[in-house]
Structures are given as structure tokens and as C-alpha cells.
PDB file of N, CA and C in Angstrom:
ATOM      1  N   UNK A   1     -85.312  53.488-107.777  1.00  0.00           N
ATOM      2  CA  UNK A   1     -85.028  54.232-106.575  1.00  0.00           C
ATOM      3  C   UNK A   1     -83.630  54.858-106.694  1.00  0.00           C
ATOM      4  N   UNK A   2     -83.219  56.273-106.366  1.00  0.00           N
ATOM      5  CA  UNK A   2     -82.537  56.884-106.395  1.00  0.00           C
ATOM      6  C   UNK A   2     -81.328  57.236-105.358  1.00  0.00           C
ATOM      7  N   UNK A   3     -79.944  56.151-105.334  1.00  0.00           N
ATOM      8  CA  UNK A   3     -78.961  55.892-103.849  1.00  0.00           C
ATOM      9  C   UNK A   3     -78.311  56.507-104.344  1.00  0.00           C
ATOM     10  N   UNK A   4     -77.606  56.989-102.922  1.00  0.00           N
ATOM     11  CA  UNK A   4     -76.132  57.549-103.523  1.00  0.00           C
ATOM     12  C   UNK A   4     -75.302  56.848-104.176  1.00  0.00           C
ATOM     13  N   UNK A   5     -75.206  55.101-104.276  1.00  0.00           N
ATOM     14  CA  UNK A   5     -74.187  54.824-104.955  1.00  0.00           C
ATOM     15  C   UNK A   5     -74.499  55.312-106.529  1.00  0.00           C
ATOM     16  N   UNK A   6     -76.001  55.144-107.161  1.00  0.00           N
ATOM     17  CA  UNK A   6     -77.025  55.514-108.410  1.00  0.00           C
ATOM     18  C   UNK A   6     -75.642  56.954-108.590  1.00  0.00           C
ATOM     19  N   UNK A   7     -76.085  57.584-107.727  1.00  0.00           N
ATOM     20  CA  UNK A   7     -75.857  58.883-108.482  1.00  0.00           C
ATOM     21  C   UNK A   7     -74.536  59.688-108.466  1.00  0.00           C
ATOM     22  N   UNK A   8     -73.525  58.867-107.545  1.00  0.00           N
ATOM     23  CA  UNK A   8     -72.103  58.765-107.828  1.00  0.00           C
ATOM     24  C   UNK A   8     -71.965  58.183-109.329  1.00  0.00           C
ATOM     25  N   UNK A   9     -72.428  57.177-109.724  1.00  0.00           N
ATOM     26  CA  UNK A   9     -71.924  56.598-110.908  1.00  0.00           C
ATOM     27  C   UNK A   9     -72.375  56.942-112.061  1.00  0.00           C
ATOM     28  N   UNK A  10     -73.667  58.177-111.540  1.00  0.00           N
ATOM     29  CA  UNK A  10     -74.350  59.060-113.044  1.00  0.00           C
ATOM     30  C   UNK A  10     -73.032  60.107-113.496  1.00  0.00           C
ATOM     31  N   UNK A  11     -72.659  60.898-112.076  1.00  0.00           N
ATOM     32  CA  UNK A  11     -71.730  61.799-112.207  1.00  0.00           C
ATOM     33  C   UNK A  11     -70.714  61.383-112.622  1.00  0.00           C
ATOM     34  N   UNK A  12     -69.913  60.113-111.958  1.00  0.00           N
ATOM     35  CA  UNK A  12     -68.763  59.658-112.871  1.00  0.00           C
ATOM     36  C   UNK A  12     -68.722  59.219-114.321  1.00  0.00           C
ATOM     37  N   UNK A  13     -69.812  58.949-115.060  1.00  0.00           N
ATOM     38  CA  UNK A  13     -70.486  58.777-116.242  1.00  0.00           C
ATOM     39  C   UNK A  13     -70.319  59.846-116.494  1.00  0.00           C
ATOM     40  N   UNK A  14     -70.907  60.963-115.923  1.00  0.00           N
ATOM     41  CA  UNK A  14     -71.223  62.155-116.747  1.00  0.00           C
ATOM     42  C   UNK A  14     -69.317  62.939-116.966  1.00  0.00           C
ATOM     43  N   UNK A  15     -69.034  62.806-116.114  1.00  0.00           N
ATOM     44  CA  UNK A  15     -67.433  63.461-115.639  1.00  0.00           C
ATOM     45  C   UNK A  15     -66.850  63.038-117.161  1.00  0.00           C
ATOM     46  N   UNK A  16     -66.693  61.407-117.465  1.00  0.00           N
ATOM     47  CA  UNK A  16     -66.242  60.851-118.395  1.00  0.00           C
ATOM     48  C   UNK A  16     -66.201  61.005-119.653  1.00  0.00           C
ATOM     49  N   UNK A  17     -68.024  61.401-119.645  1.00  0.00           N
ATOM     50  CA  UNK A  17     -68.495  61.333-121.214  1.00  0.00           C
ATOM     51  C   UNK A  17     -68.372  62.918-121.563  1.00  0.00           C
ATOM     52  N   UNK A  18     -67.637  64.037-120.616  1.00  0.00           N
ATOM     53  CA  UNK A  18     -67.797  65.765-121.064  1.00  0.00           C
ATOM     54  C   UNK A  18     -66.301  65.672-120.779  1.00  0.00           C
ATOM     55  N   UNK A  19     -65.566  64.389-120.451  1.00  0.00           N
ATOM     56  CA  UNK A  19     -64.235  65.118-120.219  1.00  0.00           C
ATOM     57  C   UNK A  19     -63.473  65.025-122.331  1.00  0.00           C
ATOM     58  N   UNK A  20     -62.357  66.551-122.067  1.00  0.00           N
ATOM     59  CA  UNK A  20     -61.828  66.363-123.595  1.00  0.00           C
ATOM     60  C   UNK A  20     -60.793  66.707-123.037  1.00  0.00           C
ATOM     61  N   UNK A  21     -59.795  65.587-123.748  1.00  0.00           N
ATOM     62  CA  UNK A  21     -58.712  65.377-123.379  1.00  0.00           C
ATOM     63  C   UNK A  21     -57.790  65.972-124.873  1.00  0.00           C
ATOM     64  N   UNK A  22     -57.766  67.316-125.493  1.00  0.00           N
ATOM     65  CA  UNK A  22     -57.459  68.114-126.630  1.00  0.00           C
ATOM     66  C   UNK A  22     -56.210  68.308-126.046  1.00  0.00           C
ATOM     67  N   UNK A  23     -54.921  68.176-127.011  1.00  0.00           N
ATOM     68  CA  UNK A  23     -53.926  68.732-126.545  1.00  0.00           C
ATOM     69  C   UNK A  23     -53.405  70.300-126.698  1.00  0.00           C
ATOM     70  N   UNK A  24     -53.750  70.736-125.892  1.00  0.00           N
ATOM     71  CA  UNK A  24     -53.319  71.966-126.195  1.00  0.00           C
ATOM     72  C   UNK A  24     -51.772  72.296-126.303  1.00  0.00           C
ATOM     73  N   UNK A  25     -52.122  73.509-127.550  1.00  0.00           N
ATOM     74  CA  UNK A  25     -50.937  73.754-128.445  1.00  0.00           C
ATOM     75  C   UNK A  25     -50.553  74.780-128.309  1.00  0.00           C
ATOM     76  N   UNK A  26     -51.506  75.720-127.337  1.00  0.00           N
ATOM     77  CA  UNK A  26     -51.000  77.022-126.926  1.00  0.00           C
ATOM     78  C   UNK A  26     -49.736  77.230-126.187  1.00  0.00           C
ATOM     79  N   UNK A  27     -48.991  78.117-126.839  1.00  0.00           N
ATOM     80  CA  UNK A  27     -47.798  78.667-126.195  1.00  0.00           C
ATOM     81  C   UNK A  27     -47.811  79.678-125.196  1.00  0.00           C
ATOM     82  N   UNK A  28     -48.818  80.674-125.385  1.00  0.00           N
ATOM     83  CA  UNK A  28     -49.481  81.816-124.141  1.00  0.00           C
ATOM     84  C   UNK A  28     -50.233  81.137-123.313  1.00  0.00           C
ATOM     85  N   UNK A  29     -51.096  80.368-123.230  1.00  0.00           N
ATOM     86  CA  UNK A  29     -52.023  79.966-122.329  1.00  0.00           C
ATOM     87  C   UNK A  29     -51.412  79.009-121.118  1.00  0.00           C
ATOM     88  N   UNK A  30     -52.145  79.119-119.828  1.00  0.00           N
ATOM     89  CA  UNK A  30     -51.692  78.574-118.349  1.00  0.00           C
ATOM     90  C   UNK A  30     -52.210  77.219-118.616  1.00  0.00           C
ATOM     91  N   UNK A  31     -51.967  76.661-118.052  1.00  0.00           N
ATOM     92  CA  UNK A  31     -52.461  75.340-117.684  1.00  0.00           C
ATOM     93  C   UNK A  31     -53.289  75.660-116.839  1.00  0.00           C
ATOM     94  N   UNK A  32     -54.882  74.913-116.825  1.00  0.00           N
ATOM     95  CA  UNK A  32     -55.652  75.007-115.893  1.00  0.00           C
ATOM     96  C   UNK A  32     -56.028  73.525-115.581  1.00  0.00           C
ATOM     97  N   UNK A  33     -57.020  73.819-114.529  1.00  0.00           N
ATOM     98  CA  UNK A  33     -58.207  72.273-114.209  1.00  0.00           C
ATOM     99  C   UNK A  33     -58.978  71.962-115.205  1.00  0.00           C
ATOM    100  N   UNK A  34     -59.675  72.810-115.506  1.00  0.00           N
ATOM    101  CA  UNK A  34     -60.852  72.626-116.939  1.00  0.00           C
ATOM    102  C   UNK A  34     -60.401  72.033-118.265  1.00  0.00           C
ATOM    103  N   UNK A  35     -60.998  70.907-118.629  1.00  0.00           N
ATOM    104  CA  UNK A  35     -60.553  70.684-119.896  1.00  0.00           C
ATOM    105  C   UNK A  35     -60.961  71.898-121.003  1.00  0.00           C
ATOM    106  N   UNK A  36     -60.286  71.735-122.049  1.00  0.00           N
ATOM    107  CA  UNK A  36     -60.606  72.512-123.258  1.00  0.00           C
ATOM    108  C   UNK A  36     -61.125  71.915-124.287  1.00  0.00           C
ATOM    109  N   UNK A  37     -62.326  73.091-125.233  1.00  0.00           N
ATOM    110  CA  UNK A  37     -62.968  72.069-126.117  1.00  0.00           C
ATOM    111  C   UNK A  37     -62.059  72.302-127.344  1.00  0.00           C
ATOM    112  N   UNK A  38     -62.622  72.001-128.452  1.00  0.00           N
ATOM    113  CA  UNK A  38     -61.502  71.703-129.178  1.00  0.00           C
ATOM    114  C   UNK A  38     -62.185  72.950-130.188  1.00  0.00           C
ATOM    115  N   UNK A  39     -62.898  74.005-130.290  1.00  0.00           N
ATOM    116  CA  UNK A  39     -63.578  75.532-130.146  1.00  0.00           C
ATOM    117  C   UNK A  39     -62.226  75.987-129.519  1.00  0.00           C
ATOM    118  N   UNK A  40     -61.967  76.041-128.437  1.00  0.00           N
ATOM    119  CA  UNK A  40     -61.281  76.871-127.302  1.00  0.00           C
ATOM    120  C   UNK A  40     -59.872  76.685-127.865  1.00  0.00           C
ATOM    121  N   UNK A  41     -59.510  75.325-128.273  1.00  0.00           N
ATOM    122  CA  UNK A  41     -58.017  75.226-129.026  1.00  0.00           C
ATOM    123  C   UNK A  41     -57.739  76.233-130.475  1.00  0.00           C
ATOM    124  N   UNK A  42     -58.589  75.982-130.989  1.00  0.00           N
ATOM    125  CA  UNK A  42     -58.778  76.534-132.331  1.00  0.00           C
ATOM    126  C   UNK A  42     -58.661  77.807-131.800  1.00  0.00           C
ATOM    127  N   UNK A  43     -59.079  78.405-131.446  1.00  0.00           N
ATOM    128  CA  UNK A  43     -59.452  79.579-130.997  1.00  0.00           C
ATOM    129  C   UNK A  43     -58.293  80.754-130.711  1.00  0.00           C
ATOM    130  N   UNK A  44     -57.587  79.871-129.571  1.00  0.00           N
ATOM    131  CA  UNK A  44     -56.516  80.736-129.187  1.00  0.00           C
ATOM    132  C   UNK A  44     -55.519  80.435-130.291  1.00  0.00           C
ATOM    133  N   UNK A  45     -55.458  78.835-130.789  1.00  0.00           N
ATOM    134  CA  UNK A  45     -54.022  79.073-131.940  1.00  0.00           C
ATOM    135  C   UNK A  45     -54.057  79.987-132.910  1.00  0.00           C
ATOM    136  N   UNK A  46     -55.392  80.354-133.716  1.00  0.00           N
ATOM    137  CA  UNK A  46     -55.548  81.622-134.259  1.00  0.00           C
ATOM    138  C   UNK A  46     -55.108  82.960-133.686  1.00  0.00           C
ATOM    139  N   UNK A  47     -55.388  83.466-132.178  1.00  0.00           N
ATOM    140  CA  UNK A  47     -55.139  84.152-131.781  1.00  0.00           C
ATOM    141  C   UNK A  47     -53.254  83.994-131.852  1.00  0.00           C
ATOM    142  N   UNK A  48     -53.263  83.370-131.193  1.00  0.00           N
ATOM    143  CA  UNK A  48     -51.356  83.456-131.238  1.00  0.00           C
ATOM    144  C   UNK A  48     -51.023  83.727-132.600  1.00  0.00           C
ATOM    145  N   UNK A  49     -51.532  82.982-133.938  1.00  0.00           N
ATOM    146  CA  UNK A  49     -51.043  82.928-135.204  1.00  0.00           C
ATOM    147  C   UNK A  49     -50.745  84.857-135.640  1.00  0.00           C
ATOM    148  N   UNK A  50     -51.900  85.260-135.052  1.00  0.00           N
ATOM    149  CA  UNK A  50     -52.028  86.659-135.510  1.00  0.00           C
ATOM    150  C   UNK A  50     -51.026  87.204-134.492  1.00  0.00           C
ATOM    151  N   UNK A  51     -51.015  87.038-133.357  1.00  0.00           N
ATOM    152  CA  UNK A  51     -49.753  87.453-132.618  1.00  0.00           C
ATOM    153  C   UNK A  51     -48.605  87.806-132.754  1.00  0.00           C
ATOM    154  N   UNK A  52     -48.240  85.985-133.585  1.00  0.00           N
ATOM    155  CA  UNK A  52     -46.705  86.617-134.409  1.00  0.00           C
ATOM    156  C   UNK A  52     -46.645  87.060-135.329  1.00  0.00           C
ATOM    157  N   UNK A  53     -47.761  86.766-136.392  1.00  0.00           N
ATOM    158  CA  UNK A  53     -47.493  87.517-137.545  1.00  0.00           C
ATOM    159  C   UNK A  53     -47.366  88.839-136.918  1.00  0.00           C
ATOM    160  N   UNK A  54     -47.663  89.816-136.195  1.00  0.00           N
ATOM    161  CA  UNK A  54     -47.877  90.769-135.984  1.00  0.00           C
ATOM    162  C   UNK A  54     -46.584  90.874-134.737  1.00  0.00           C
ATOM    163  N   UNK A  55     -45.765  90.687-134.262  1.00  0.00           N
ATOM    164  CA  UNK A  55     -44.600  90.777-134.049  1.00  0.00           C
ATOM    165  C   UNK A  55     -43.608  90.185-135.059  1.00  0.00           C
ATOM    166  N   UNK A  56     -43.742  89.400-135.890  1.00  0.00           N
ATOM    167  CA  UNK A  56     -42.630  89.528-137.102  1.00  0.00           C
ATOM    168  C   UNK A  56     -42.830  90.339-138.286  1.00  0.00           C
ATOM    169  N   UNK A  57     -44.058  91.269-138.328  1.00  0.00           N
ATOM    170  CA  UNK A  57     -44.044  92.260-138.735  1.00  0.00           C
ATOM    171  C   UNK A  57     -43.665  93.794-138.140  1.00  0.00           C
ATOM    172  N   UNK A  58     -43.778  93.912-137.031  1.00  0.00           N
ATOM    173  CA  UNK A  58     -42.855  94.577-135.973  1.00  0.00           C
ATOM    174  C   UNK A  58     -41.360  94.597-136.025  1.00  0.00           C
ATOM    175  N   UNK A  59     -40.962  93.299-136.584  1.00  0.00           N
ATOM    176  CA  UNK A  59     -39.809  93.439-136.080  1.00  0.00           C
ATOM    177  C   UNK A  59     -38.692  93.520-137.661  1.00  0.00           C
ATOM    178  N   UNK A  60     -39.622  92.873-138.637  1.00  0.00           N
ATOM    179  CA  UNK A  60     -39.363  93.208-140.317  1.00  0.00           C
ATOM    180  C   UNK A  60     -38.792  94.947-140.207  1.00  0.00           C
ATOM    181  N   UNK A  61     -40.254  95.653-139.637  1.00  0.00           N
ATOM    182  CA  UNK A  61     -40.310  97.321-140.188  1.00  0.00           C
ATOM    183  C   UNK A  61     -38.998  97.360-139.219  1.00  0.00           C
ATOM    184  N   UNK A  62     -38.911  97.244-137.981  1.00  0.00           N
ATOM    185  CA  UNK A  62     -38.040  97.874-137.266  1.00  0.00           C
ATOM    186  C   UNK A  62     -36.380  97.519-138.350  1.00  0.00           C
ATOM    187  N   UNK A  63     -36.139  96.217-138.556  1.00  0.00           N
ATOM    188  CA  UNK A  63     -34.737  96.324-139.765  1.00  0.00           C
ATOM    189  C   UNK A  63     -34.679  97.336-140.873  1.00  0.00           C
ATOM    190  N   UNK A  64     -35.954  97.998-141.128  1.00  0.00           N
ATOM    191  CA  UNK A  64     -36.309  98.264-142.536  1.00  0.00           C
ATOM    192  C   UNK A  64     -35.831 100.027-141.591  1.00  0.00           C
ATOM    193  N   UNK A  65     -35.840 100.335-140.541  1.00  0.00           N
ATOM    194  CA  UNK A  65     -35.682 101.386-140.248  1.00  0.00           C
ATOM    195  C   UNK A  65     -37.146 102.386-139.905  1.00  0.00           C
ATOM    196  N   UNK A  66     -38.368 101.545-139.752  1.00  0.00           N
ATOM    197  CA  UNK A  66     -39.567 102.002-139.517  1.00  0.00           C
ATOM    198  C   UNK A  66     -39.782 102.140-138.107  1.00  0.00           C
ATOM    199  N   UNK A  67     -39.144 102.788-137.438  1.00  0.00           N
ATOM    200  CA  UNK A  67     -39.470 102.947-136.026  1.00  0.00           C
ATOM    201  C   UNK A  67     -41.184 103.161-135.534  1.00  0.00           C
ATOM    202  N   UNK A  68     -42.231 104.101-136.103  1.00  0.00           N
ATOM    203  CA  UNK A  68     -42.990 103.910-135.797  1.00  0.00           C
ATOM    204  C   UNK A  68     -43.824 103.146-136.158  1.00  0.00           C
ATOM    205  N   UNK A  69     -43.878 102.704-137.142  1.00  0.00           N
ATOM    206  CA  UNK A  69     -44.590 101.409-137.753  1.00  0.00           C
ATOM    207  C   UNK A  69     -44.280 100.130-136.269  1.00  0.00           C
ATOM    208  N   UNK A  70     -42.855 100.122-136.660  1.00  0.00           N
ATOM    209  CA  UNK A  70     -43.013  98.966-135.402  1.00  0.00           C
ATOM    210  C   UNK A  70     -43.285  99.040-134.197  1.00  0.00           C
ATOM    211  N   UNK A  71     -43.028 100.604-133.306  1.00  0.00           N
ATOM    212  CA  UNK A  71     -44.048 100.910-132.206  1.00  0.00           C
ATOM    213  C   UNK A  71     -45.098 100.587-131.805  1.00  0.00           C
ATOM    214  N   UNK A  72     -45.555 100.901-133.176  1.00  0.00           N
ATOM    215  CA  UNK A  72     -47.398 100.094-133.330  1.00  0.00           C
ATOM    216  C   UNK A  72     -48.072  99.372-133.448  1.00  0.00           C
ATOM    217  N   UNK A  73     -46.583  98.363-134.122  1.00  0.00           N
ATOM    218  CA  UNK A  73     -46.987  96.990-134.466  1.00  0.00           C
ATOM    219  C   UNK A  73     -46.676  96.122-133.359  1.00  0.00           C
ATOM    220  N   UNK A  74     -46.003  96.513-132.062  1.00  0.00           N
ATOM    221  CA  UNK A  74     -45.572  96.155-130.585  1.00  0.00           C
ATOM    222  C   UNK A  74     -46.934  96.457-129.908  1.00  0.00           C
ATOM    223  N   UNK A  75     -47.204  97.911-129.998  1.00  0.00           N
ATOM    224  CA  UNK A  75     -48.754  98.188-128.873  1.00  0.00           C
ATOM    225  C   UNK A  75     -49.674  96.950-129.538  1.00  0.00           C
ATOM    226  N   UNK A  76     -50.172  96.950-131.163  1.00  0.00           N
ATOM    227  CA  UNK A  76     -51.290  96.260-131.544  1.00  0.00           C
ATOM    228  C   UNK A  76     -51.047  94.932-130.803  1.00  0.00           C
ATOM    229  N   UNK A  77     -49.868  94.446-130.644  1.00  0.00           N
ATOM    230  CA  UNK A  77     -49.635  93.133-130.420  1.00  0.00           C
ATOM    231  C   UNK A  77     -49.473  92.272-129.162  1.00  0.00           C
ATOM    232  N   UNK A  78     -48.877  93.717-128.201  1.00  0.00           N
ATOM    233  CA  UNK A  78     -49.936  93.739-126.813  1.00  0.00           C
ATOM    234  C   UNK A  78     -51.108  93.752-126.232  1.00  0.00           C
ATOM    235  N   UNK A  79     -51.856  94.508-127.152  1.00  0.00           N
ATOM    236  CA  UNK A  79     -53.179  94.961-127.219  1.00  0.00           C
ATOM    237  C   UNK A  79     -53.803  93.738-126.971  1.00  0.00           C
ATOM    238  N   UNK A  80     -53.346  92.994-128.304  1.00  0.00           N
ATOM    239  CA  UNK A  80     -53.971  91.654-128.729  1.00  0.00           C
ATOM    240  C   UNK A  80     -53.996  90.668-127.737  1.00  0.00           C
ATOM    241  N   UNK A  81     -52.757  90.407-127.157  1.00  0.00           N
ATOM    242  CA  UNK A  81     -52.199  89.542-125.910  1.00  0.00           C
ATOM    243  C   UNK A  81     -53.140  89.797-124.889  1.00  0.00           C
ATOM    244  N   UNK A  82     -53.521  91.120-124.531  1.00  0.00           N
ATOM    245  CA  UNK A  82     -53.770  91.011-123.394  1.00  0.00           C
ATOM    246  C   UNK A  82     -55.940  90.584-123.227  1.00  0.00           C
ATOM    247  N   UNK A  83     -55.895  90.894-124.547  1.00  0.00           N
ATOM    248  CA  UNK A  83     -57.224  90.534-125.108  1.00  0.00           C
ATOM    249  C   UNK A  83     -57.290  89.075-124.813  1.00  0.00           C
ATOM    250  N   UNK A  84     -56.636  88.342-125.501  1.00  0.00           N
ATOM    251  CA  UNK A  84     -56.549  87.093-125.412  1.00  0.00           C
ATOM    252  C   UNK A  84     -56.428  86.552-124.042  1.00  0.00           C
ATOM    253  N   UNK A  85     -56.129  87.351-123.067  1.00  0.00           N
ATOM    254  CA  UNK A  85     -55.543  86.592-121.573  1.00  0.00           C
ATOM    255  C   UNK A  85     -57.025  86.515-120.650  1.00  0.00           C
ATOM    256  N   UNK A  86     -57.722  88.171-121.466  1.00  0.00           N
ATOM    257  CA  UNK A  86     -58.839  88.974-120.428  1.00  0.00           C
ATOM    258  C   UNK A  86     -60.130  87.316-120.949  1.00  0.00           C
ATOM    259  N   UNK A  87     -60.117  87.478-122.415  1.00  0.00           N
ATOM    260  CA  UNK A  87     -61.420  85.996-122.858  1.00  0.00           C
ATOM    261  C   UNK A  87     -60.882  85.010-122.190  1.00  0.00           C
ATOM    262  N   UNK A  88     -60.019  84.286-122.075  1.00  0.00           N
ATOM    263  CA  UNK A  88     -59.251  83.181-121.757  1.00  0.00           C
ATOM    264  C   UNK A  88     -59.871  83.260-120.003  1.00  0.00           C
ATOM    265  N   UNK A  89     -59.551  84.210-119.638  1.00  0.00           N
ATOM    266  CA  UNK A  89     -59.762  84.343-118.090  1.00  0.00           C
ATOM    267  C   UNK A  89     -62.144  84.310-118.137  1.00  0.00           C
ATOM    268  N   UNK A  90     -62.179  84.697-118.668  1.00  0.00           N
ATOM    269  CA  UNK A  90     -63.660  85.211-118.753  1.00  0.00           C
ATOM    270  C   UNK A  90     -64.494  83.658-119.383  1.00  0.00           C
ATOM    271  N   UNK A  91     -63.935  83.068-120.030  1.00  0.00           N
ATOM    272  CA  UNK A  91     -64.149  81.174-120.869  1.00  0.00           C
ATOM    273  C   UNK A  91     -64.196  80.494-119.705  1.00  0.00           C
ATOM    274  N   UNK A  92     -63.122  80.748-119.036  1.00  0.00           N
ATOM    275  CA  UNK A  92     -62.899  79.725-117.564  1.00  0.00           C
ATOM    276  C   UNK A  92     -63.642  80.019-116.464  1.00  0.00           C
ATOM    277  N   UNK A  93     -63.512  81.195-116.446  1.00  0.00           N
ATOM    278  CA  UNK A  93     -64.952  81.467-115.242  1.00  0.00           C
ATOM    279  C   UNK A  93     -66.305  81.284-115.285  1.00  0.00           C
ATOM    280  N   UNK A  94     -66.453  81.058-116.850  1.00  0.00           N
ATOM    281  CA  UNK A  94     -68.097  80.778-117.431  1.00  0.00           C
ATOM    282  C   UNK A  94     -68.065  79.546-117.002  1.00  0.00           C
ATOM    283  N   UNK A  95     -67.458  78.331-117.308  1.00  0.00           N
ATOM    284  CA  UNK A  95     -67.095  77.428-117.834  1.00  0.00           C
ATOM    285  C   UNK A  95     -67.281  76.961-115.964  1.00  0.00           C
ATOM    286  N   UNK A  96     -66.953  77.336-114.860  1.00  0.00           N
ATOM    287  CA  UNK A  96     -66.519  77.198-113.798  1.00  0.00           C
ATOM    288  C   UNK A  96     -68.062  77.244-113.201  1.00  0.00           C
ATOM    289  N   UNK A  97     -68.573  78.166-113.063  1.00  0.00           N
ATOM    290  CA  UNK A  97     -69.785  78.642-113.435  1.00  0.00           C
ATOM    291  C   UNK A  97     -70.666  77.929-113.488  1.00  0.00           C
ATOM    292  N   UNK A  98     -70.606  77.056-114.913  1.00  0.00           N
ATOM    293  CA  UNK A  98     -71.725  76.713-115.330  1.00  0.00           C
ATOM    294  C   UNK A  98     -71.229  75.336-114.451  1.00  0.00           C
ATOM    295  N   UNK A  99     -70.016  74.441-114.429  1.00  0.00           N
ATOM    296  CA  UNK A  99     -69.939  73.343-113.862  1.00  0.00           C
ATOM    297  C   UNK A  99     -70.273  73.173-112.312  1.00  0.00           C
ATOM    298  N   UNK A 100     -70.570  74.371-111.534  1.00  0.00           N
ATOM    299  CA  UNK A 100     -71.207  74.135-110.171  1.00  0.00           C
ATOM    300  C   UNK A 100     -72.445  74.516-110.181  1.00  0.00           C
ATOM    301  N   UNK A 101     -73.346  75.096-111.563  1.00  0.00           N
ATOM    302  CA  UNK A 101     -74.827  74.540-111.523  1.00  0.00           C
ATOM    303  C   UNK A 101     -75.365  73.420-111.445  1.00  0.00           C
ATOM    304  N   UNK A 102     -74.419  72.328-112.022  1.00  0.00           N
ATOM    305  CA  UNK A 102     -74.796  70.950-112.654  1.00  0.00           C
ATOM    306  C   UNK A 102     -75.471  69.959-111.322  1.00  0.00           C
ATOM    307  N   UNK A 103     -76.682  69.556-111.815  1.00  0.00           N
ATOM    308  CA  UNK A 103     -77.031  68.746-110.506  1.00  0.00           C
ATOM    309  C   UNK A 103     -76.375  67.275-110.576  1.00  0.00           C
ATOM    310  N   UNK A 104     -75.879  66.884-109.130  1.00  0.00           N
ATOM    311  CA  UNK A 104     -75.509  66.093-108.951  1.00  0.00           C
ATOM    312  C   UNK A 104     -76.314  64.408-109.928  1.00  0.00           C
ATOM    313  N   UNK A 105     -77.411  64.690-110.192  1.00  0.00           N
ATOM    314  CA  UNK A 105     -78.090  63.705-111.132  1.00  0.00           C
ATOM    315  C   UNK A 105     -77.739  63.717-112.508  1.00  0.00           C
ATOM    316  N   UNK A 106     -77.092  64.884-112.527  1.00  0.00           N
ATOM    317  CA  UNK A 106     -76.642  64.670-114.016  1.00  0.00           C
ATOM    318  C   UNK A 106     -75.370  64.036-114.678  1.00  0.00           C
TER     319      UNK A 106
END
């Protein structure tokens, strides 16, 4: 038979066994409610990795006297950032999403 105490303690089960406690290593990313999987870590540290390479290549040309090189290598690297902010925002809303389909039995 199926009580509410039953199905408080499925959900707290369930809460337990999907929570990931990954430390995130991101330097761009907010702190949210949602845990992160450890996909989502990987994910963005790549993204940042290419970030700086791509502002310390920006900022190499600019010593070297490459003004537009590093112009470009500033837009690409915004570009990139803001890419990274728009998925990041779009992960969490899925993610948000999918956690108020979940039936309480699960």
C-alpha cells in the first residue's frame, strides 16, 4: 500500500541516489541549485581552456604589434563566452524542466 510516509522516503532515496556532489572548477560559471554532472564539468573546463588560450593569444599578437589579429582574437573570445553562458543557461533550464516532470513515486 502506497502512504505518504512510502513515498516521501522513495523521493528522498531518489534525491540522494541523483544527487552529484562534482566540484566545480569553473571560473565563468554562477553557482546554481542544480547539481552538475561530471559531462557538464568537463564540458565547460574545456570551454574556458579554449577561452584563454584564445585570449593569451590575443594578447601574445597584440605585444607582437598585431592589432588586428588581436581584435579578433578578443571578438572570437567573446563570441565564445557568451556561447558558453547562452548553453550553460539552456542545460539548466532543461535540467529544471525535466526535474518538475518527475513523479513524486519516483
Amino acid at each position: 500500500m502506497i502512504t505518504r510516509s512510502n513515498l516521501a522516503e522513495q523521493l528522498r532515496e531518489y534525491q540522494i541516489r541523483s544527487k552529484h556532489d562534482w566540484a566545480s572548477v569553473s571560473f565563468f560559471s554562477s553557482t546554481s541549485n542544480f547539481p552538475s554532472s561530471r559531462v557538464d564539468v568537463v564540458v565547460f573546463v574545456i570551454w574556458e581552456l579554449i577561452i584563454l588560450a584564445f585570449l593569451v593569444f590575443s594578447a601574445v599578437s597584440l605585444y607582437f604589434r598585431h592589432m588586428q589579429l588581436g581584435f579578433i582574437l578578443v571578438c572570437i573570445t567573446m563570441l565564445l563566452l557568451l556561447c558558453m553562458k547562452i548553453t550553460k543557461q539552456v542545460r539548466l533550464a532543461r535540467k529544471k524542466k525535466r526535474r518538475m516532470l518527475l513523479p513524486l513515486s519516483m
